[in-house]
C-alpha atoms as a PDB file:
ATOM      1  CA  UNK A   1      24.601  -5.050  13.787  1.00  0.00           C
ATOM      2  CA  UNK A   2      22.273  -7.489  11.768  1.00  0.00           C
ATOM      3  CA  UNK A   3      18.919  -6.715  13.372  1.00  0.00           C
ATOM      4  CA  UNK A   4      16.118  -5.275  11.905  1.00  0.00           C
ATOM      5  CA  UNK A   5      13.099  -3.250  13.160  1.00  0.00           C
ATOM      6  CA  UNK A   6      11.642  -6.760  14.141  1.00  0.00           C
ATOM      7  CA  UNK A   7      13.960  -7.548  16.803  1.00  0.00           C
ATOM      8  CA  UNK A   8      13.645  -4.125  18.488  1.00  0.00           C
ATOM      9  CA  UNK A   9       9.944  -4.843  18.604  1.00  0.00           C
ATOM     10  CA  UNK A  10       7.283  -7.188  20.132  1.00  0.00           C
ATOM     11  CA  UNK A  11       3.275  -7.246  18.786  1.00  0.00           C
ATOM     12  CA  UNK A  12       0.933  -7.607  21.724  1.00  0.00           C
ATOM     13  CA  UNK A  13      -1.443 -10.649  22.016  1.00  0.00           C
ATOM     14  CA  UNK A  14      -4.153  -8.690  22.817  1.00  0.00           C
ATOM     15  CA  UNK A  15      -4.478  -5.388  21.350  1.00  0.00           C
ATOM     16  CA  UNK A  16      -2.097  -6.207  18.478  1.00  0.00           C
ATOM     17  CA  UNK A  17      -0.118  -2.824  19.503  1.00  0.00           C
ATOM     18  CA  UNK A  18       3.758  -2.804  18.332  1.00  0.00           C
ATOM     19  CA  UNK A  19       5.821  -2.287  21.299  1.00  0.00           C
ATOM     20  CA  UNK A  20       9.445  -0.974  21.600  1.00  0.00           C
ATOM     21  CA  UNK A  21      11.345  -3.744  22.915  1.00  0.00           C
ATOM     22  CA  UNK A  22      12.644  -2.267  26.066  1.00  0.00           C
ATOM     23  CA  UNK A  23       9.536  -2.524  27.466  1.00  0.00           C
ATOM     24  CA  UNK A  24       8.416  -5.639  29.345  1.00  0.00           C
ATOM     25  CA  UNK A  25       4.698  -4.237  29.480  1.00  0.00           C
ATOM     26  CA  UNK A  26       2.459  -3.329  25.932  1.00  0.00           C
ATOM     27  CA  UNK A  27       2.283   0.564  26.851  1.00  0.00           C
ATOM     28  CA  UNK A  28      -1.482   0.911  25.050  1.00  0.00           C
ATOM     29  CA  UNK A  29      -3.482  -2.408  27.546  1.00  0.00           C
ATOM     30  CA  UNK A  30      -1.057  -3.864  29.816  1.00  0.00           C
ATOM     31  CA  UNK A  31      -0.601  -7.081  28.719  1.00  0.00           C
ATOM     32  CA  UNK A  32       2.796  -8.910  28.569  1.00  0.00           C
ATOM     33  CA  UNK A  33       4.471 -10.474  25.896  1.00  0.00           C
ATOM     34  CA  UNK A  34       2.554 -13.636  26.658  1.00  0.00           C
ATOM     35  CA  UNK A  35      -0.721 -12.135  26.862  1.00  0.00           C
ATOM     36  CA  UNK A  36      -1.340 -11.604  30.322  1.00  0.00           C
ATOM     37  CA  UNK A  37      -2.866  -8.579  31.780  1.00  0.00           C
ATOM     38  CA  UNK A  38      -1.106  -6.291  34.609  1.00  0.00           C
ATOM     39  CA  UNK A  39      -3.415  -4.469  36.788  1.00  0.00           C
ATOM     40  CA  UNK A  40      -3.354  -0.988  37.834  1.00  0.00           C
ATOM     41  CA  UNK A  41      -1.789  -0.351  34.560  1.00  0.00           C
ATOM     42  CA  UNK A  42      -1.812   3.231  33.111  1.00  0.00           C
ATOM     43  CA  UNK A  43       0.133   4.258  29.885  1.00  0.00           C
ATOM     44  CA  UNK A  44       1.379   8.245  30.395  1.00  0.00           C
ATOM     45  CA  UNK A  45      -1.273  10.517  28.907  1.00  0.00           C
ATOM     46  CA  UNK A  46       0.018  12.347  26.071  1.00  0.00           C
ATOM     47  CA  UNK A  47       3.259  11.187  25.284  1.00  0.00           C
ATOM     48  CA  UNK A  48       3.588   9.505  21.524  1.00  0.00           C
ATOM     49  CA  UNK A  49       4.667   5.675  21.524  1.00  0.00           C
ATOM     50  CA  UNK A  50       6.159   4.711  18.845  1.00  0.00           C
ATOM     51  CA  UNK A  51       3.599   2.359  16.841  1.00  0.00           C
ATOM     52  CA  UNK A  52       0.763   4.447  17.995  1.00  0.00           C
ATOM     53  CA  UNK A  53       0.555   7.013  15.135  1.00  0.00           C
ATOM     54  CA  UNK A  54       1.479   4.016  12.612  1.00  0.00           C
ATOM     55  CA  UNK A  55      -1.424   1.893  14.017  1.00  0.00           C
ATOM     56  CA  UNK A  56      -3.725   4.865  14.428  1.00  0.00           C
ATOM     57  CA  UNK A  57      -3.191   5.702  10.769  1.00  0.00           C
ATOM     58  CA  UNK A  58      -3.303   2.320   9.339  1.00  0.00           C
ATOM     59  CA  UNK A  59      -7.024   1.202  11.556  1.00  0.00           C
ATOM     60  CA  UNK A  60      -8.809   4.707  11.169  1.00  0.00           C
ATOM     61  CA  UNK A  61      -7.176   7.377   8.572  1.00  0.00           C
ATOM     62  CA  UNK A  62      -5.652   5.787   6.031  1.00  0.00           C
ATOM     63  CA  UNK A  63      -8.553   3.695   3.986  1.00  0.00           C
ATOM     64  CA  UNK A  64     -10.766   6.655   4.439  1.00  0.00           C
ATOM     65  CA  UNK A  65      -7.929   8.922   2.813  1.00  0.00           C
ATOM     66  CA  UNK A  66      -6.904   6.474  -0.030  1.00  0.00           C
ATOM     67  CA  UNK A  67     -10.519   6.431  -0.874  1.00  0.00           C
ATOM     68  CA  UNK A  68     -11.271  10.401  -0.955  1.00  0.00           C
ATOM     69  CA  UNK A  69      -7.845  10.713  -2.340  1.00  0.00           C
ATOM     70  CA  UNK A  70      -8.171   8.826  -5.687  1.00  0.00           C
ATOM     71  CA  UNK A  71     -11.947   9.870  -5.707  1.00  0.00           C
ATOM     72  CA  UNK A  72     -11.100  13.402  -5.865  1.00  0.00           C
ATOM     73  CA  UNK A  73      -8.651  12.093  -8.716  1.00  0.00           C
ATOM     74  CA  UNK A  74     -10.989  10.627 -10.497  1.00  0.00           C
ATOM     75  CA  UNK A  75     -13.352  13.415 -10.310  1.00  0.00           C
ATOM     76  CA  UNK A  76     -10.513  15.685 -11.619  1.00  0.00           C
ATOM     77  CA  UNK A  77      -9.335  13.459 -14.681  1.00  0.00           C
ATOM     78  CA  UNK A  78     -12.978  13.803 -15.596  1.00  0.00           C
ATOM     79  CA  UNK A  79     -13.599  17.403 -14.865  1.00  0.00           C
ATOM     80  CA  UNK A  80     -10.264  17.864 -17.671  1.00  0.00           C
ATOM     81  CA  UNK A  81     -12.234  15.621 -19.787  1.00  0.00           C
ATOM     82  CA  UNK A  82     -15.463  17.681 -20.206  1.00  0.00           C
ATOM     83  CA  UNK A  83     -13.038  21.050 -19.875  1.00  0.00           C
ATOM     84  CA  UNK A  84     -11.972  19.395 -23.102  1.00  0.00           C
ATOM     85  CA  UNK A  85     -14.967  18.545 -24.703  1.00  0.00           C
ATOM     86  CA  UNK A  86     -17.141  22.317 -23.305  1.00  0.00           C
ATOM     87  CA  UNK A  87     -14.930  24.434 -23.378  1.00  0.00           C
ATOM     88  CA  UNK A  88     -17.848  27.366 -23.176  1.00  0.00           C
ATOM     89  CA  UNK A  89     -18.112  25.764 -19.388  1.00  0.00           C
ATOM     90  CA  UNK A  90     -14.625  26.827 -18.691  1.00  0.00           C
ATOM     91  CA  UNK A  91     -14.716  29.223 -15.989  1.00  0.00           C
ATOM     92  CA  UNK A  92     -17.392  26.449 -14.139  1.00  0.00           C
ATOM     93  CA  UNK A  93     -15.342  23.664 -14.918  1.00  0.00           C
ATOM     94  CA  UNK A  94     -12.075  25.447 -13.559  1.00  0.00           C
ATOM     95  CA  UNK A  95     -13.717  26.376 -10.175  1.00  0.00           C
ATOM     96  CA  UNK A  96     -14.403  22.648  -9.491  1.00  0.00           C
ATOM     97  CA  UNK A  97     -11.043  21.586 -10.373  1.00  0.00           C
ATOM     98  CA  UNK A  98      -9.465  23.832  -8.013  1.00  0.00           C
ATOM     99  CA  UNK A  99     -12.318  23.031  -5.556  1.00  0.00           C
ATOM    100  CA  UNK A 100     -11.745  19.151  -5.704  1.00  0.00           C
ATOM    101  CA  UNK A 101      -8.034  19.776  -5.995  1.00  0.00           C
ATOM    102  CA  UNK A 102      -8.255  21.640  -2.441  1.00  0.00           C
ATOM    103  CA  UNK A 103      -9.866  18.812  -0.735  1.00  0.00           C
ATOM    104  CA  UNK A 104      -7.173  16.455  -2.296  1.00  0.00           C
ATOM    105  CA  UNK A 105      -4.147  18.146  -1.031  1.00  0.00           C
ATOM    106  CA  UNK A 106      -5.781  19.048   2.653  1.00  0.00           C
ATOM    107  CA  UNK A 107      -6.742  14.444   2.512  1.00  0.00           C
ATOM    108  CA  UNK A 108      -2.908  14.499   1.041  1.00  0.00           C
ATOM    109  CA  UNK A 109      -1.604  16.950   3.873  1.00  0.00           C
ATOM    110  CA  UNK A 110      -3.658  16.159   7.108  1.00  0.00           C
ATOM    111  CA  UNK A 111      -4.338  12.336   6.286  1.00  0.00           C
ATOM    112  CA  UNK A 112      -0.721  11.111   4.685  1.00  0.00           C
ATOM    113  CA  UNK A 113       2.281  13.350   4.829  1.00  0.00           C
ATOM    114  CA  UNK A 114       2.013  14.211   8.903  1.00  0.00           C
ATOM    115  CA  UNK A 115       0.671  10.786  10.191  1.00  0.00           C
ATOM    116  CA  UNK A 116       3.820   9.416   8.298  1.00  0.00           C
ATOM    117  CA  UNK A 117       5.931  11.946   9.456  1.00  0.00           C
ATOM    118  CA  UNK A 118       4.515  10.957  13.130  1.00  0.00           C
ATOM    119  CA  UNK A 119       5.684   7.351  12.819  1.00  0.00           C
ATOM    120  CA  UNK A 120       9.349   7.968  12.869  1.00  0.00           C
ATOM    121  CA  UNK A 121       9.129   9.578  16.545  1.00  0.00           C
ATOM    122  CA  UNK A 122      11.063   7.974  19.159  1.00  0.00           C
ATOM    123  CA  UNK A 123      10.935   8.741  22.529  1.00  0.00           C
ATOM    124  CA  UNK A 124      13.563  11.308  23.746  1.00  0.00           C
ATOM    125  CA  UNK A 125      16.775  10.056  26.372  1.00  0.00           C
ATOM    126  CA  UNK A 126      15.100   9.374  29.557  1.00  0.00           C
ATOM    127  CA  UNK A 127      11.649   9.302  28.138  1.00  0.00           C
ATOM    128  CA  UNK A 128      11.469   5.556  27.983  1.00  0.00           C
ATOM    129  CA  UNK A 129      12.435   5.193  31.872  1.00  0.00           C
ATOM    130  CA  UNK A 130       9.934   7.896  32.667  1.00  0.00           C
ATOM    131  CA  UNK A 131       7.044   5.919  30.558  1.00  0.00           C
ATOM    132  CA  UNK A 132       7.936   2.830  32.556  1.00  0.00           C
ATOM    133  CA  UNK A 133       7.878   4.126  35.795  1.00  0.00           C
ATOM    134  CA  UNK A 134       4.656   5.352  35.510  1.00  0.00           C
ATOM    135  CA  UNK A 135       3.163   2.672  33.940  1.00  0.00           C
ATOM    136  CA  UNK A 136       1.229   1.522  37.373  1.00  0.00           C
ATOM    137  CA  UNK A 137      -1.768   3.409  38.060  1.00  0.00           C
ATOM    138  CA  UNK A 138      -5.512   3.353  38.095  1.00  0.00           C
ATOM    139  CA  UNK A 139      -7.065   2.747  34.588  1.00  0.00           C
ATOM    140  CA  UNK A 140      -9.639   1.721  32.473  1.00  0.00           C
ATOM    141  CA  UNK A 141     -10.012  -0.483  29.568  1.00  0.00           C
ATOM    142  CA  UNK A 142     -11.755   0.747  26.200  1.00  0.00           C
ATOM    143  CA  UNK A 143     -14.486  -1.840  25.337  1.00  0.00           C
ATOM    144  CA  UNK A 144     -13.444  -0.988  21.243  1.00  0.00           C
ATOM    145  CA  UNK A 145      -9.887  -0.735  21.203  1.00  0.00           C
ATOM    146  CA  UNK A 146      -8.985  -1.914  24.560  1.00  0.00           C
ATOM    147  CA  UNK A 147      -7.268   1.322  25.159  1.00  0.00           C
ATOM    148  CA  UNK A 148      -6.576   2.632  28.754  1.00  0.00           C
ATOM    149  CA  UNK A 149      -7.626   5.028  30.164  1.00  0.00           C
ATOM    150  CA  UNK A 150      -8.182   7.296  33.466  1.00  0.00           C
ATOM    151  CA  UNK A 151     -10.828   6.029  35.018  1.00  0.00           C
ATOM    152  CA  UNK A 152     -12.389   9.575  35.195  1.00  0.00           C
ATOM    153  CA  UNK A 153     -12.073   9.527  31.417  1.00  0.00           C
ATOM    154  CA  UNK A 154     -15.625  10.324  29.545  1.00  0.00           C
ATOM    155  CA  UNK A 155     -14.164   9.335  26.084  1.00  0.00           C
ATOM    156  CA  UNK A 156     -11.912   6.814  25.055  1.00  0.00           C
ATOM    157  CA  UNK A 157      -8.001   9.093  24.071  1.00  0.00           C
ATOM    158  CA  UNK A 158      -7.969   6.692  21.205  1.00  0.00           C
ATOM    159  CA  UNK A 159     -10.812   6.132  19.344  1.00  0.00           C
ATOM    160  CA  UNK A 160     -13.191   8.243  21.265  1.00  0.00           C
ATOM    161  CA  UNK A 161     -15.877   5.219  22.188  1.00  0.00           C
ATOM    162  CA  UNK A 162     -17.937   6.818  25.158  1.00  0.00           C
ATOM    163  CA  UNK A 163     -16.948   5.540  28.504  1.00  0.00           C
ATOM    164  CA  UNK A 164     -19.252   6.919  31.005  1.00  0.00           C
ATOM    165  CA  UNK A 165     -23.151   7.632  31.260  1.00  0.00           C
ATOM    166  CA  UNK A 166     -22.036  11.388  31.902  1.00  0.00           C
ATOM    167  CA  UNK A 167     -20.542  11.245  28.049  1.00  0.00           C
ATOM    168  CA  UNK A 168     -23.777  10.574  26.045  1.00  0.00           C
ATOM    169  CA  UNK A 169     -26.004  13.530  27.845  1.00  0.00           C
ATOM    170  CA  UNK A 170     -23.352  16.163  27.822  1.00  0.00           C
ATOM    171  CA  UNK A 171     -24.477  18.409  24.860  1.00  0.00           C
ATOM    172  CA  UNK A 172     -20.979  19.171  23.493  1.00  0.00           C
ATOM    173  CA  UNK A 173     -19.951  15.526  24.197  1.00  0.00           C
ATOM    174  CA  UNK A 174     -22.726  14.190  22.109  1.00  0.00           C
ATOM    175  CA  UNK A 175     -21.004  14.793  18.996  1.00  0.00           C
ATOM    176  CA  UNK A 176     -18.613  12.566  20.215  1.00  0.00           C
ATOM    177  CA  UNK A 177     -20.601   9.774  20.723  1.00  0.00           C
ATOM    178  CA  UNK A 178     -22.584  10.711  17.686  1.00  0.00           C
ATOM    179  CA  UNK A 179     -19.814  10.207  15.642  1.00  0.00           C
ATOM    180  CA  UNK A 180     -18.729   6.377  17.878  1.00  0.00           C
ATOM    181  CA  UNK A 181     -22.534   5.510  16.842  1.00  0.00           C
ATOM    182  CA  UNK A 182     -21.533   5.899  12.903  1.00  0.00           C
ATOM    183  CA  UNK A 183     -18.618   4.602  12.682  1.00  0.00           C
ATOM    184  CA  UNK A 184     -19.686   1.552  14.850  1.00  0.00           C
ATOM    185  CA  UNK A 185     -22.378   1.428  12.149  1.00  0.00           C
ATOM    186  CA  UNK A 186     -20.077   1.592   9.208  1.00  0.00           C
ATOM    187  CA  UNK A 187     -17.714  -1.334  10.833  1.00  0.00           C
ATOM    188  CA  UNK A 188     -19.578  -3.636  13.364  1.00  0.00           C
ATOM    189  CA  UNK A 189     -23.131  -4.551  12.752  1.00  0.00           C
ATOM    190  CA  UNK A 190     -24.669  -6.003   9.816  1.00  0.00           C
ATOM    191  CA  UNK A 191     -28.457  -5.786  10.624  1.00  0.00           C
ATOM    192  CA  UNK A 192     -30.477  -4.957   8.016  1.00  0.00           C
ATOM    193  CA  UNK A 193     -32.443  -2.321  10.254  1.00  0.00           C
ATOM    194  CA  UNK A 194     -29.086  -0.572  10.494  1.00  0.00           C
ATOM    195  CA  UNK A 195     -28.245  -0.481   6.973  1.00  0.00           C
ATOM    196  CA  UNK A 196     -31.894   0.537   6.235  1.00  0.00           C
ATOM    197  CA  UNK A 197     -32.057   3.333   8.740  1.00  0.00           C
ATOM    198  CA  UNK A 198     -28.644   4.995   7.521  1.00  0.00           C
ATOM    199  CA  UNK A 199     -29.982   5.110   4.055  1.00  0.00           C
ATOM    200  CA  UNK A 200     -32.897   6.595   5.305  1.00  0.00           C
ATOM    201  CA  UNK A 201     -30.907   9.085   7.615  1.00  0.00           C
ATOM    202  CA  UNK A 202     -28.330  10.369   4.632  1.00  0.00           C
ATOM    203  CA  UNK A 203     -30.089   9.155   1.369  1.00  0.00           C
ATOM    204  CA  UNK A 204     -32.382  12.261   0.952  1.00  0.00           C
ATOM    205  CA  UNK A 205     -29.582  14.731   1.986  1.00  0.00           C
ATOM    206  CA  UNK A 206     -27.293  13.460  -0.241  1.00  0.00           C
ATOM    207  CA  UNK A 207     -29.462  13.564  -3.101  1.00  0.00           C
ATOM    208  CA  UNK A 208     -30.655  17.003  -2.116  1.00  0.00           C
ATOM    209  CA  UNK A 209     -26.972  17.890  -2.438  1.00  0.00           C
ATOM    210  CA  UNK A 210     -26.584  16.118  -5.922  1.00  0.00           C
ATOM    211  CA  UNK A 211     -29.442  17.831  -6.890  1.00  0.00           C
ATOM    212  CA  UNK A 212     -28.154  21.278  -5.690  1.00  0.00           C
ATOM    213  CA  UNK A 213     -24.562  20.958  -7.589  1.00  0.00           C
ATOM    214  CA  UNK A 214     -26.525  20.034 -10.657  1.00  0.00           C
ATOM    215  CA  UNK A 215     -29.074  22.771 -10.194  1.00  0.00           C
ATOM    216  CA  UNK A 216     -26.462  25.820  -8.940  1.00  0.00           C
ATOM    217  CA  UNK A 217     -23.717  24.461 -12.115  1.00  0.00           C
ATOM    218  CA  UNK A 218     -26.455  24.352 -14.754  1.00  0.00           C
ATOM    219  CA  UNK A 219     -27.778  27.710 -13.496  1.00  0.00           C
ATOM    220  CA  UNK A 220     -25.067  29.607 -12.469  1.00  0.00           C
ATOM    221  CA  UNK A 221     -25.933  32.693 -14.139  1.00  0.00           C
ATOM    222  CA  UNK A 222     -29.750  32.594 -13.808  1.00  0.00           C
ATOM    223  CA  UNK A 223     -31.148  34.646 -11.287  1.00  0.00           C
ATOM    224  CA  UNK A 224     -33.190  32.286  -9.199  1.00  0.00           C
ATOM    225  CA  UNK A 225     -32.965  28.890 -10.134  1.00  0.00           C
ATOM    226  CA  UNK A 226     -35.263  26.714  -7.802  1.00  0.00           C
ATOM    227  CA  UNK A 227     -35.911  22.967  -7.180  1.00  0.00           C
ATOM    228  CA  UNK A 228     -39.378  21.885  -6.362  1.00  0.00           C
ATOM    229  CA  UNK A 229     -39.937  18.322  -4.826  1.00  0.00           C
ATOM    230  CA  UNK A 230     -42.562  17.092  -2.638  1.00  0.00           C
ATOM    231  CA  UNK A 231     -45.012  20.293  -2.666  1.00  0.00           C
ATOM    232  CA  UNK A 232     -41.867  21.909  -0.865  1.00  0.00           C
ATOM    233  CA  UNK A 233     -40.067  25.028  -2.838  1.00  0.00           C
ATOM    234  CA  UNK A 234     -36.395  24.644  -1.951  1.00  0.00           C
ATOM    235  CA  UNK A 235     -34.444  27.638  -3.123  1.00  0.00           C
ATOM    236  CA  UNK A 236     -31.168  26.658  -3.721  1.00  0.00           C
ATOM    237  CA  UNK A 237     -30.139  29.760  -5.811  1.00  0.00           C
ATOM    238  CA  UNK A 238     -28.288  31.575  -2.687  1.00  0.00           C
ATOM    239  CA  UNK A 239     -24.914  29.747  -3.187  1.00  0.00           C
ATOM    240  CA  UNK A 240     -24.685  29.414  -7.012  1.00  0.00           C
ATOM    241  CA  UNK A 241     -26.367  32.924  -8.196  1.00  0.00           C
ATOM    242  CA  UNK A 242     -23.200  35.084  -7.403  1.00  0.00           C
ATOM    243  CA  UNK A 243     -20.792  35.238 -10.169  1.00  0.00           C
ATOM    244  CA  UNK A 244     -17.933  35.963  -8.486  1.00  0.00           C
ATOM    245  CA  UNK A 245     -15.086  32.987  -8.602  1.00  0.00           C
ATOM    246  CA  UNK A 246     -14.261  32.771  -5.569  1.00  0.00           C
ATOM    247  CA  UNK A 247     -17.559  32.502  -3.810  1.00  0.00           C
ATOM    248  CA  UNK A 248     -18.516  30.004  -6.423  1.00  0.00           C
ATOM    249  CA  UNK A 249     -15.630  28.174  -5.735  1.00  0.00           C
ATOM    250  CA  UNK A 250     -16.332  28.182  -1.979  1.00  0.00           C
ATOM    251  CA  UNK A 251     -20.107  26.747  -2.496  1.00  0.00           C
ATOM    252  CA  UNK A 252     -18.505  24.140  -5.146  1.00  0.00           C
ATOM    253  CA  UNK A 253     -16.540  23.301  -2.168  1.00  0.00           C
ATOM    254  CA  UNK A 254     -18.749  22.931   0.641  1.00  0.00           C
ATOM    255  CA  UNK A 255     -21.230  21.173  -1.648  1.00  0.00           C
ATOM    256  CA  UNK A 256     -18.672  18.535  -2.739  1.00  0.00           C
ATOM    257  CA  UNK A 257     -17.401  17.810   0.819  1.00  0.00           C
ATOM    258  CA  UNK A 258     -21.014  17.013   1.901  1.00  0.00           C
ATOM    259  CA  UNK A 259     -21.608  15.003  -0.556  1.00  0.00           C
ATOM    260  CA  UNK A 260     -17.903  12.705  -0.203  1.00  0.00           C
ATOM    261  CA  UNK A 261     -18.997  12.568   3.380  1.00  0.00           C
ATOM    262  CA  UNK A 262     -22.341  11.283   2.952  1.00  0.00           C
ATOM    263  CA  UNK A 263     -21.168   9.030   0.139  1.00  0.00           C
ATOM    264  CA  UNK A 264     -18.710   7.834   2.259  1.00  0.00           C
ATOM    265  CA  UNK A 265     -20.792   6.753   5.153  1.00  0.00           C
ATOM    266  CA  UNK A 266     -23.064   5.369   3.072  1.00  0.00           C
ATOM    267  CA  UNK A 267     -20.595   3.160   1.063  1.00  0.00           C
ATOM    268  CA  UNK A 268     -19.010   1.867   4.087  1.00  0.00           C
ATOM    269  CA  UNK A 269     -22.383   0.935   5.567  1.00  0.00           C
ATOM    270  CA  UNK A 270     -23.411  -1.287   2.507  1.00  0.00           C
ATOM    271  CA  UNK A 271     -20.042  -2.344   2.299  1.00  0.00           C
ATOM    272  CA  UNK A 272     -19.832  -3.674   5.396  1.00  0.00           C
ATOM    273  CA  UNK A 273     -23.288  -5.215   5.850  1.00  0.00           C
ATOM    274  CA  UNK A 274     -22.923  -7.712   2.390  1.00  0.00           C
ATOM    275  CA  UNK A 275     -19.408  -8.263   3.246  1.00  0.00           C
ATOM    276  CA  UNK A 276     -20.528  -8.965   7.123  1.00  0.00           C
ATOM    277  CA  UNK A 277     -23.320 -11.166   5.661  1.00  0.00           C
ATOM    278  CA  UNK A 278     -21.580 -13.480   3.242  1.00  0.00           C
ATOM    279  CA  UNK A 279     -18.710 -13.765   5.851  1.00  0.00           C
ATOM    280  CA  UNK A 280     -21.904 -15.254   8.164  1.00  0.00           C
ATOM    281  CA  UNK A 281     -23.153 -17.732   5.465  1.00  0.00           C
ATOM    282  CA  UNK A 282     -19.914 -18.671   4.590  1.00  0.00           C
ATOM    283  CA  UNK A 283     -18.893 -19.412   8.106  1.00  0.00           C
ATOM    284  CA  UNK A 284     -22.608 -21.785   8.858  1.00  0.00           C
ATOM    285  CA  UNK A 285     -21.894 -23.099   5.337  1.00  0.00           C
ATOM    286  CA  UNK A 286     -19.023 -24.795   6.440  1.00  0.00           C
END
């Protein structure tokens, strides 16, 4: 009656995936207990393992989510501060509290409460006989994650690395791979080419975007507040000249979002490339 969740459990060698113990095979690559591959090996598609959603969470949603999370808390213990000290600003200041406060509850909602939720799901009666049995079939391993999957798979079920040539032409599926190519640039490399040519991608729009909460905040009431730069007018005034709340509220919030995302991206980048770096001199050092 003594054991614990570690004795109903095994970690695979290769992927690192936690693995209910009545299974001989790890259901995400294949591999047994002592590292060895199986092949023709094919996890069911669609039903949740338990370890998946905790490991899915802990690799990809949860940093991202702890960071926007106490950002947007930050930005509100701030916002209270200058509510504080302006009060004339406080029908501006209130629509950005309740704008940041949005995106922290939908990071709180879609990023903690249901993956946690999702780690406490155990296979149904039966379920774990049916997930062994069809555990033998024709796959394909993930170069990323080392996921498998169906060999006619364009995009890894996982972590959505493309798989095929077919995946990085088809229009809609380029978003996909769009979105492998930045987040293999916020994680992998540490060229400086790559960290130059993200800042050169996002840098301007996210200071366009600083530049338009300042403008459309500062401005709110004035009829057609503008922001010249480069010989080019940009009129910015569309979002910010309405004085209705809501609306307000809603271009607070889009502006915001754009402007954690491209932060984001770009913090991870340099993150990554002086951390990547130093790890590289520290490693020929010794």
């Amino acid at each position: 009656m003594g054991n614990n969740a570690s004795d109903r459990t095994w970690k695979c060698p290769r992927c690192r995936e936690t693995v209910d113990a009545d299974f001989d095979l790890c259901w995400n690559c294949g591999a047994t207990p002592d590292g060895l591959e199986t092949p023709d090996f094919e996890p069911v598609l669609g039903e949740k393992a338990p370890g998946r959603a905790k490991s899915l969470h802990k690799d990809n949603i949860q940093p991202v989510v702890r960071q926007a999370f106490l950002l947007g808390i930050l930005v509100i213990v701030v916002l209270i501060f200058l509510l504080l000290m302006l009060p004339e600003y406080a029908n501006e200041l209130w629509a950005i509290i309740i704008s940041v406060a949005f995106l922290c509850l939908i990071g709180l909602i879609f990023g903690i409460i249901l993956p946690f939720l999702s780690l406490h799901k155990q296979p149904a009666p039966g379920r774990l006989e049916k997930l062994r049995r069809d555990l033998f079939n024709n796959w394909s391993a993930c170069p990323n994650c080392l996921t498998a999957n169906l060999s006619i798979a364009h995009y890894c079920r996982r972590c959505a690395t493309p798989l095929t040539s077919h995946a990085e032409i088809d229009p809609l599926g380029r978003i996909y791979a769009m979105g492998d190519t930045y987040r293999k640039a916020c994680n992998y490399p540490y060229k400086r080419i790559i960290l130059i040519g993200m800042w050169l991608i996002f840098g301007p729009e996210l200071l366009f975007f600083i530049i338009a909460l300042k403008k459309g905040i500062s401005k709110l009431f004035e009829p057609y507040p503008e922001f010249y730069g480069y010989g080019i007018e940009f009129d910015i005034s569309v979002p910010f000249q309405h004085e209705d709340a809501m609306y307000f509220t809603l271009s607070i919030l889009i502006v915001l979002s754009a402007i954690v995302v491209y932060s984001a991206i770009l913090y991870k980048v340099t993150k990554n490339y002086f951390h990547r770096r130093n790890e590289q001199k520290g490693r020929v050092g010794s």
